[in-house]
N, C-alpha and C. Protein backbone atom coordinates (compact mmCIF):
# COMPACT_ATOMS: atom_id res chain seq x y z
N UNK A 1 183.77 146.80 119.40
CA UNK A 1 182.39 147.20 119.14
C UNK A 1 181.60 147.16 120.45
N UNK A 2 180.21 148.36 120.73
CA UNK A 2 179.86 148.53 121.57
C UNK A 2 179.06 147.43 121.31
N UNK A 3 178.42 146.47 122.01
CA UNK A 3 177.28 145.34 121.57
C UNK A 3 176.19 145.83 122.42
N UNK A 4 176.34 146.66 123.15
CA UNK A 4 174.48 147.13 124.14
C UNK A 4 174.17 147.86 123.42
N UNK A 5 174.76 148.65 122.75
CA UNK A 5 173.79 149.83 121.62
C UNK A 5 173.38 148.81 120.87
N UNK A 6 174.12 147.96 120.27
CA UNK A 6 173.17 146.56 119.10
C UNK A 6 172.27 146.04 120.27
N UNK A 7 172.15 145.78 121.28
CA UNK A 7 171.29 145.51 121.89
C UNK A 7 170.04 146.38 122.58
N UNK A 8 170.12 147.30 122.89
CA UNK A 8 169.39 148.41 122.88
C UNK A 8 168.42 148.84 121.76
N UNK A 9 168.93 148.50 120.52
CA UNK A 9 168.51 148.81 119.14
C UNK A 9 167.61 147.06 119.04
N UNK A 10 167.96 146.45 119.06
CA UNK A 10 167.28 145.01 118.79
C UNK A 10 166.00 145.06 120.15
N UNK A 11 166.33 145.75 121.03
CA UNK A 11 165.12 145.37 122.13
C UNK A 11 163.92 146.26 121.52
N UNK A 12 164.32 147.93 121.47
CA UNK A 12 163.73 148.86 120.41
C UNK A 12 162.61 147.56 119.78
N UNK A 13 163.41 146.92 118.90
CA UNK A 13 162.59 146.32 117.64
C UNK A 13 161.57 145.38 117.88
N UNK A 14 162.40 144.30 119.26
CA UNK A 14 161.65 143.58 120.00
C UNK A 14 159.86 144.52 120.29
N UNK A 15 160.41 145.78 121.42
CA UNK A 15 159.38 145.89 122.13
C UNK A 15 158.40 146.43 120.85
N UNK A 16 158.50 147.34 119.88
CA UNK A 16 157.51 147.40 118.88
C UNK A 16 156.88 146.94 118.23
N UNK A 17 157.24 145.47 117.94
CA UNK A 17 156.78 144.49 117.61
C UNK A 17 156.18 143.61 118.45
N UNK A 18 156.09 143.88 119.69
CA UNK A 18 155.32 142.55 120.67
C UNK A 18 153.72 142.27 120.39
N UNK A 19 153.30 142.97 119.61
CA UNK A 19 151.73 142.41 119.59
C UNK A 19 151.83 141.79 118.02
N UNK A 20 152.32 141.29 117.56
CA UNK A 20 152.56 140.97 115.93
C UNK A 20 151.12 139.71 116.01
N UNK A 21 150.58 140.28 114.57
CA UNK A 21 149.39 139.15 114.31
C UNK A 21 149.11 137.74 115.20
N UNK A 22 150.78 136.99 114.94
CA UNK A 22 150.61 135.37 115.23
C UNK A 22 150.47 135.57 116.78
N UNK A 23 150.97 136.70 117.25
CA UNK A 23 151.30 136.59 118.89
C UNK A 23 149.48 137.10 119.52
N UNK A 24 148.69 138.01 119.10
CA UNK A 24 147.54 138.10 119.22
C UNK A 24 146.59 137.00 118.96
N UNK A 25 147.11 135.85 118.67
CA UNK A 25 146.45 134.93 118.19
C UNK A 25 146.36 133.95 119.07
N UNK A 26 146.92 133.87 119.85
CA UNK A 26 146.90 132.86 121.53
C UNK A 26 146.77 133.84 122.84
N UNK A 27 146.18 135.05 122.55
CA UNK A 27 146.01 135.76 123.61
C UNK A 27 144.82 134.84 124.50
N UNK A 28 144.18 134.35 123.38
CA UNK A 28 142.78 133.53 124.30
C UNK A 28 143.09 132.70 125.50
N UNK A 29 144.63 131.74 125.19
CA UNK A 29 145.50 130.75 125.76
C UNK A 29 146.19 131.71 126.85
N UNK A 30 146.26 131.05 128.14
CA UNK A 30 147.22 131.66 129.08
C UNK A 30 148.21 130.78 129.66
N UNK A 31 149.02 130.88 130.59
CA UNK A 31 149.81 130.54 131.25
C UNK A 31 150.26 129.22 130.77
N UNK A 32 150.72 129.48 129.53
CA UNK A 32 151.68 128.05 128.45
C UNK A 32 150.72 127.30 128.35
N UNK A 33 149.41 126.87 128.14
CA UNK A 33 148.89 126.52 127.97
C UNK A 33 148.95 125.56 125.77
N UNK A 34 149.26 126.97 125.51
CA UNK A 34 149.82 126.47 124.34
C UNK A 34 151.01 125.16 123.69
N UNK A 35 151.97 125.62 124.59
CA UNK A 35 153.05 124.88 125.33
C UNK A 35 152.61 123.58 125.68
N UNK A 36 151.80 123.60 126.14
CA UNK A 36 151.05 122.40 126.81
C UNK A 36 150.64 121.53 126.02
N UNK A 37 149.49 122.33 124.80
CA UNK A 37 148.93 121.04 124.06
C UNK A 37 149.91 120.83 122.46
N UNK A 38 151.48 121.81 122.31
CA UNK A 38 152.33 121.75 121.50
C UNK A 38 153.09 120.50 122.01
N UNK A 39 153.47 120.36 123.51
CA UNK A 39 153.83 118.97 124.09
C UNK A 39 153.09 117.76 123.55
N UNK A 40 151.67 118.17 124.25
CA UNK A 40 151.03 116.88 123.94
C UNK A 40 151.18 116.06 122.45
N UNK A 41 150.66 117.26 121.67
CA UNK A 41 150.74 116.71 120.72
C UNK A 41 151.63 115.86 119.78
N UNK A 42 152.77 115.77 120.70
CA UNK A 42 154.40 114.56 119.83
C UNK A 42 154.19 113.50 120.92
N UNK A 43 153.56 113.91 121.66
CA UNK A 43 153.56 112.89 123.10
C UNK A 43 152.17 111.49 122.69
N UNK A 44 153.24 110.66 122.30
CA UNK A 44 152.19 109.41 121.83
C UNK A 44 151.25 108.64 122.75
N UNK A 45 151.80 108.30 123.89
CA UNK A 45 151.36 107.72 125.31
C UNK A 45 151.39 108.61 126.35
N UNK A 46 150.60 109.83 125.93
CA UNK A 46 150.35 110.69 127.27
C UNK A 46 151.53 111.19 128.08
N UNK A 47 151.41 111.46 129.36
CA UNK A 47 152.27 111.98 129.82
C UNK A 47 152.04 112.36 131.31
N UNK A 48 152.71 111.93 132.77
CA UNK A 48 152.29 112.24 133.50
C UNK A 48 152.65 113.93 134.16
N UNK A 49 151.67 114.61 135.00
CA UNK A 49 151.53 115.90 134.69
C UNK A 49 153.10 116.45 135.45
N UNK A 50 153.82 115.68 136.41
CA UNK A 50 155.26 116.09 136.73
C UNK A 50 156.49 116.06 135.40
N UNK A 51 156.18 114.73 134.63
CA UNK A 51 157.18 114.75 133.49
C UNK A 51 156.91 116.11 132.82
N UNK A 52 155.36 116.59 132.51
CA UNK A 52 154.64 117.16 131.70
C UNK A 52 155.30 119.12 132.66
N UNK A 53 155.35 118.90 133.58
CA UNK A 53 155.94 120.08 134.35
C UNK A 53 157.52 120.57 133.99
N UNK A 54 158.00 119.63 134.24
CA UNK A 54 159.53 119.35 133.55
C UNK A 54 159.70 119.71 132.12
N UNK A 55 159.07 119.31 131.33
CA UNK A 55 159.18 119.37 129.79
C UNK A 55 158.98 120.63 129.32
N UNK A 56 157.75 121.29 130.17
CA UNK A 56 157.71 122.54 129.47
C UNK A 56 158.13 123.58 130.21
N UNK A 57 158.51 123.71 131.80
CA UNK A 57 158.69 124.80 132.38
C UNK A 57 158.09 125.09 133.41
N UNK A 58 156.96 124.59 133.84
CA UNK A 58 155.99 125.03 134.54
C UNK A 58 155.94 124.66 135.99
N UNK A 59 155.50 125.04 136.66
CA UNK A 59 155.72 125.18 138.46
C UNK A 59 153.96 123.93 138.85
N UNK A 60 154.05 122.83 139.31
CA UNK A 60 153.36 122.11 139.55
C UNK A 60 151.80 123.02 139.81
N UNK A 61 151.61 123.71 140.39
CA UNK A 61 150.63 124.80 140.77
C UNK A 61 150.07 124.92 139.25
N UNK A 62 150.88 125.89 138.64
CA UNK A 62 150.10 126.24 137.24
C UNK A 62 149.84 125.37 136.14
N UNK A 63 150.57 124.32 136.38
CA UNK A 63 150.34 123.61 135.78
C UNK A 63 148.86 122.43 136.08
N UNK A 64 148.50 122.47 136.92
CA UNK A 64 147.49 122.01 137.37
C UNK A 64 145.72 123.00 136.85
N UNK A 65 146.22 124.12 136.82
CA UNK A 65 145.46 125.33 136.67
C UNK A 65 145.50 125.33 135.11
N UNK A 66 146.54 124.92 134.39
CA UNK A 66 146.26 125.14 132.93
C UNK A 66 145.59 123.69 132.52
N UNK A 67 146.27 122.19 133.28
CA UNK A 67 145.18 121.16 133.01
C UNK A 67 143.76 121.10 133.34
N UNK A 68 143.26 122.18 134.14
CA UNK A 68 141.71 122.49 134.69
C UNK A 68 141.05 123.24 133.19
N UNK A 69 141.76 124.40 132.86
CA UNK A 69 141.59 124.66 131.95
C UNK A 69 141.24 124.24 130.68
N UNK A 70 142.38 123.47 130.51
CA UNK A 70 142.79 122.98 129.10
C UNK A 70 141.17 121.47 129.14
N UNK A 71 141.01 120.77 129.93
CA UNK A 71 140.43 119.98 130.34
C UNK A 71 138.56 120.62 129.92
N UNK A 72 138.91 121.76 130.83
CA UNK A 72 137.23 122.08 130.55
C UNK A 72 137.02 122.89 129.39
N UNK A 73 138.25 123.00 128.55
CA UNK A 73 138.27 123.22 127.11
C UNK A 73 137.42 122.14 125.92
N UNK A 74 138.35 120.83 126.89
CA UNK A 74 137.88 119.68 125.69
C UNK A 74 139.19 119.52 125.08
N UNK A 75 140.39 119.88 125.36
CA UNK A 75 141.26 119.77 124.44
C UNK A 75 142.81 119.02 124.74
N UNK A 76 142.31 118.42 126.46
CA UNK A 76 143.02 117.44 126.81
C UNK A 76 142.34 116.46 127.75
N UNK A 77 143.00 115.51 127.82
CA UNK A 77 141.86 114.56 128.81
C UNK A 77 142.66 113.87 129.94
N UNK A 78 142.58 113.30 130.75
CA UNK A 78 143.13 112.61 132.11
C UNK A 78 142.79 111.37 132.04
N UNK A 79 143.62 110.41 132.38
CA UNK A 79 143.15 108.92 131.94
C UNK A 79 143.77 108.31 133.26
N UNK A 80 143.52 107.57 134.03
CA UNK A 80 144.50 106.78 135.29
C UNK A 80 144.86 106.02 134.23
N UNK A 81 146.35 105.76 134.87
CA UNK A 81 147.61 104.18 134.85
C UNK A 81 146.69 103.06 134.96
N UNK A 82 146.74 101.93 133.65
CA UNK A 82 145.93 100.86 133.58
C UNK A 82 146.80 100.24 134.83
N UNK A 83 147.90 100.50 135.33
CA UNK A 83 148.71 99.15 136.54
C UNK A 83 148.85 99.84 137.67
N UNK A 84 148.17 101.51 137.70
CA UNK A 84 148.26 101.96 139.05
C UNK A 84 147.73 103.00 139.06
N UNK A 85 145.86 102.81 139.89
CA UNK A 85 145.28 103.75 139.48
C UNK A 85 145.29 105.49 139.66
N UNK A 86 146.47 105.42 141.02
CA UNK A 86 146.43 106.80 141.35
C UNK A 86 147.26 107.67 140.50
N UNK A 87 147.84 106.83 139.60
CA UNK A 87 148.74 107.78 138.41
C UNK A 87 147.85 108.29 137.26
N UNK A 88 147.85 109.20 137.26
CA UNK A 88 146.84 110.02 135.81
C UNK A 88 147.93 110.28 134.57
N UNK A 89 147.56 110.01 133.77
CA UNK A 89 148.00 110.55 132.31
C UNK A 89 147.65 111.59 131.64
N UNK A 90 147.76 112.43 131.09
CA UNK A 90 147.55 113.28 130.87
C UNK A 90 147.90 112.97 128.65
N UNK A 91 146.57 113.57 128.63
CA UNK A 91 146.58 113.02 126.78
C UNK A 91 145.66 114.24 126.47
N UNK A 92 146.34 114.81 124.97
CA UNK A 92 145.64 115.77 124.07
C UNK A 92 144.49 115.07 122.98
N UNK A 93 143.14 115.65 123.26
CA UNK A 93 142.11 115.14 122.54
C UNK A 93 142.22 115.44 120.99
N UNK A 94 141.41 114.75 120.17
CA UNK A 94 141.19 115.00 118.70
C UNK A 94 141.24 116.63 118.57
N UNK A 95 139.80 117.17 119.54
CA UNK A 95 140.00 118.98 119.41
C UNK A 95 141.42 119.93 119.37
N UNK A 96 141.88 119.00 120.75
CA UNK A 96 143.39 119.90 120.89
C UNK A 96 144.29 119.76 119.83
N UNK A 97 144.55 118.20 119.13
CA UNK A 97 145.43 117.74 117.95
C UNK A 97 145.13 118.85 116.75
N UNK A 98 143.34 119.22 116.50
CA UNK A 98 143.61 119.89 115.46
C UNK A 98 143.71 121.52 115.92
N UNK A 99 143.83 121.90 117.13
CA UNK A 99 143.73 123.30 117.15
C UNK A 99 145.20 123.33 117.17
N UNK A 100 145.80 122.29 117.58
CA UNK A 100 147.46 122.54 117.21
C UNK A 100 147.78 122.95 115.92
N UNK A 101 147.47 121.83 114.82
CA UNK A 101 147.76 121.87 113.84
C UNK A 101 147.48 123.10 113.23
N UNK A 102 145.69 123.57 113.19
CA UNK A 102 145.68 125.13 112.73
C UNK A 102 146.06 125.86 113.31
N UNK A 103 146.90 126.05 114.36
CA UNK A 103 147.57 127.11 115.23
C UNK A 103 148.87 127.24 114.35
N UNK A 104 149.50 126.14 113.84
CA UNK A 104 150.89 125.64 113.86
C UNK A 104 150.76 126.13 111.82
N UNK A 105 149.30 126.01 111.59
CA UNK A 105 149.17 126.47 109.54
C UNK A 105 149.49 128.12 109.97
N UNK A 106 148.63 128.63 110.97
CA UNK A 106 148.46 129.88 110.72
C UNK A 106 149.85 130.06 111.31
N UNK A 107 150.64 130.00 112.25
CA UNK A 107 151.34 130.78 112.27
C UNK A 107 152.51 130.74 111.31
N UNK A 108 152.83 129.55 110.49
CA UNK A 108 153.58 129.56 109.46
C UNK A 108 153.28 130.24 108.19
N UNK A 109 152.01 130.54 107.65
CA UNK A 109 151.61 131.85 107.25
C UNK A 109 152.20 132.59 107.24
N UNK A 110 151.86 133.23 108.65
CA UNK A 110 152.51 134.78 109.14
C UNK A 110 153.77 134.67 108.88
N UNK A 111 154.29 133.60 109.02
CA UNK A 111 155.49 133.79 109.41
C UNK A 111 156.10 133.94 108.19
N UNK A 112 155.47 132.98 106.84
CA UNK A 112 155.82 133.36 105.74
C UNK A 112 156.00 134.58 105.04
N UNK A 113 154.83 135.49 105.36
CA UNK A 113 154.74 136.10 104.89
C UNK A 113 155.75 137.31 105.27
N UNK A 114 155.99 137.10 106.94
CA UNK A 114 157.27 138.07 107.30
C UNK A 114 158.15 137.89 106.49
N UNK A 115 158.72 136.60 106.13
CA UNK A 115 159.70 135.97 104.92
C UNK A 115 159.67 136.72 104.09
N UNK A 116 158.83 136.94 103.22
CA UNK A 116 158.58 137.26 101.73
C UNK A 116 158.64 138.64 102.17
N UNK A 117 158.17 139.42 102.67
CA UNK A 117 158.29 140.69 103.18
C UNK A 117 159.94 141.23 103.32
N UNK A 118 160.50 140.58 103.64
CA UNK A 118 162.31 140.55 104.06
C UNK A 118 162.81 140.61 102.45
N UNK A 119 162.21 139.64 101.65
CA UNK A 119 162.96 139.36 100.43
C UNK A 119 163.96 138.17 100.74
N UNK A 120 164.02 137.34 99.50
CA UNK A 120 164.51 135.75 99.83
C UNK A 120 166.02 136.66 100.76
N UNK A 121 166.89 137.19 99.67
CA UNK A 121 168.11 136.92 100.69
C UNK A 121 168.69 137.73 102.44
N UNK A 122 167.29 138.49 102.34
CA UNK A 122 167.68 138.65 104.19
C UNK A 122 166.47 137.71 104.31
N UNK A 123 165.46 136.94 104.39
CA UNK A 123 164.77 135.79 105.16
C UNK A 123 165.92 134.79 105.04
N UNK A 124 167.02 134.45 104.31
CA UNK A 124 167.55 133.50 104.26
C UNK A 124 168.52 133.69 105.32
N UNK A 125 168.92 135.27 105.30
CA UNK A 125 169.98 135.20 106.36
C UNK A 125 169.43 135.37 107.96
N UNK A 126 168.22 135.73 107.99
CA UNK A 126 167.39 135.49 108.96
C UNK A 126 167.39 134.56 109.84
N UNK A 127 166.89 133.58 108.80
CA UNK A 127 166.75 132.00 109.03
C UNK A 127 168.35 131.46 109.72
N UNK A 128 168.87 131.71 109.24
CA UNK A 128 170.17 131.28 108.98
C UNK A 128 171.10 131.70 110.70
N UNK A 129 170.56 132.96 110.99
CA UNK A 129 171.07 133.46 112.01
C UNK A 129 170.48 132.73 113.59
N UNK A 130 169.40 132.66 113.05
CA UNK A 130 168.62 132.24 114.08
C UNK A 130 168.76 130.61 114.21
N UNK A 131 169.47 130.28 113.32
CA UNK A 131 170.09 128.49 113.23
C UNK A 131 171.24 128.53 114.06
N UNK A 132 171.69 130.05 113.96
CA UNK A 132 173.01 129.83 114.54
C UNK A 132 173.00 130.09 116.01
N UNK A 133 172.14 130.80 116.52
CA UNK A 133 171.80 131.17 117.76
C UNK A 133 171.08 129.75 118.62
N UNK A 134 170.50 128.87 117.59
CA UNK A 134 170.52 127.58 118.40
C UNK A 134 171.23 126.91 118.77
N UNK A 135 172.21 126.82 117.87
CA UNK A 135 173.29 126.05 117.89
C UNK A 135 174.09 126.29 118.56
N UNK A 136 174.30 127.86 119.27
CA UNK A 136 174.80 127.98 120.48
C UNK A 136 174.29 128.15 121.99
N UNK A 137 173.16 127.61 121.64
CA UNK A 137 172.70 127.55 122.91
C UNK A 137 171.90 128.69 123.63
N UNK A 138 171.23 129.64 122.71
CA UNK A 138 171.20 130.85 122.85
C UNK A 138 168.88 131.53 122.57
């Protein structure tokens, strides 16, 4: 089997679909910023902004540029190391916790509703495929 025509055909689907509802919905958010306060938010004791670089991807530079951001949002905050003050922490505020959470209702929504749209047994095999594509690493 040729697999670039299946791939050719899946990018097709990709690129027609790139503005889909949930994805217009963090256009406001730039440069992982989202990423950012999706980290924070499992992150119980903060996080300093190199671990915080590491974790999600980000190049020390932009990442500094999305904590300026995110900061004069209100939706993360900077705290120094109680045992060493030149270390900053980096912590997601009450605002950011819940814009996660309604970020995280609505897009399961959408996402539902793509579900139900499919019909249970291709969302199941959907689901299912895309379990498997984790599982390899993919």
């Amino acid at each position: 089997m040729d697999y670039s025509v299946l791939a050719d055909e899946l990018l097709q689907y990709i690129k027609s679909n790139a503005k889909l509802k949930h994805q217009r919905a963090t256009e406001d958010f730039t440069h992982g910023e989202m990423s950012i306060l999706g980290y924070l938010h499992f992150a119980e004791n903060g996080i300093c902004p190199i671990s915080l670089c590491n974790a999600v991807g980000m190049t020390t530079p932009r990442m500094s540029a999305a904590l300026k951001r995110l900061t004069d949002k209100g939706l993360v905050k900077r705290r120094s190391d109680d045992f060493d003050r030149r270390r900053v922490h980096i912590f997601i505020t009450e605002d950011g916790n819940a814009l996660v959470e309604e970020r995280y209702e609505k897009l399961r929504d959408d996402v539902a509703a793509v579900l139900e749209a499919l019909g249970e047994a291709d969302a199941r095999e959907y689901v299912r495929i895309l379990g498997r594509l984790s599982q390899i690493g993919l």
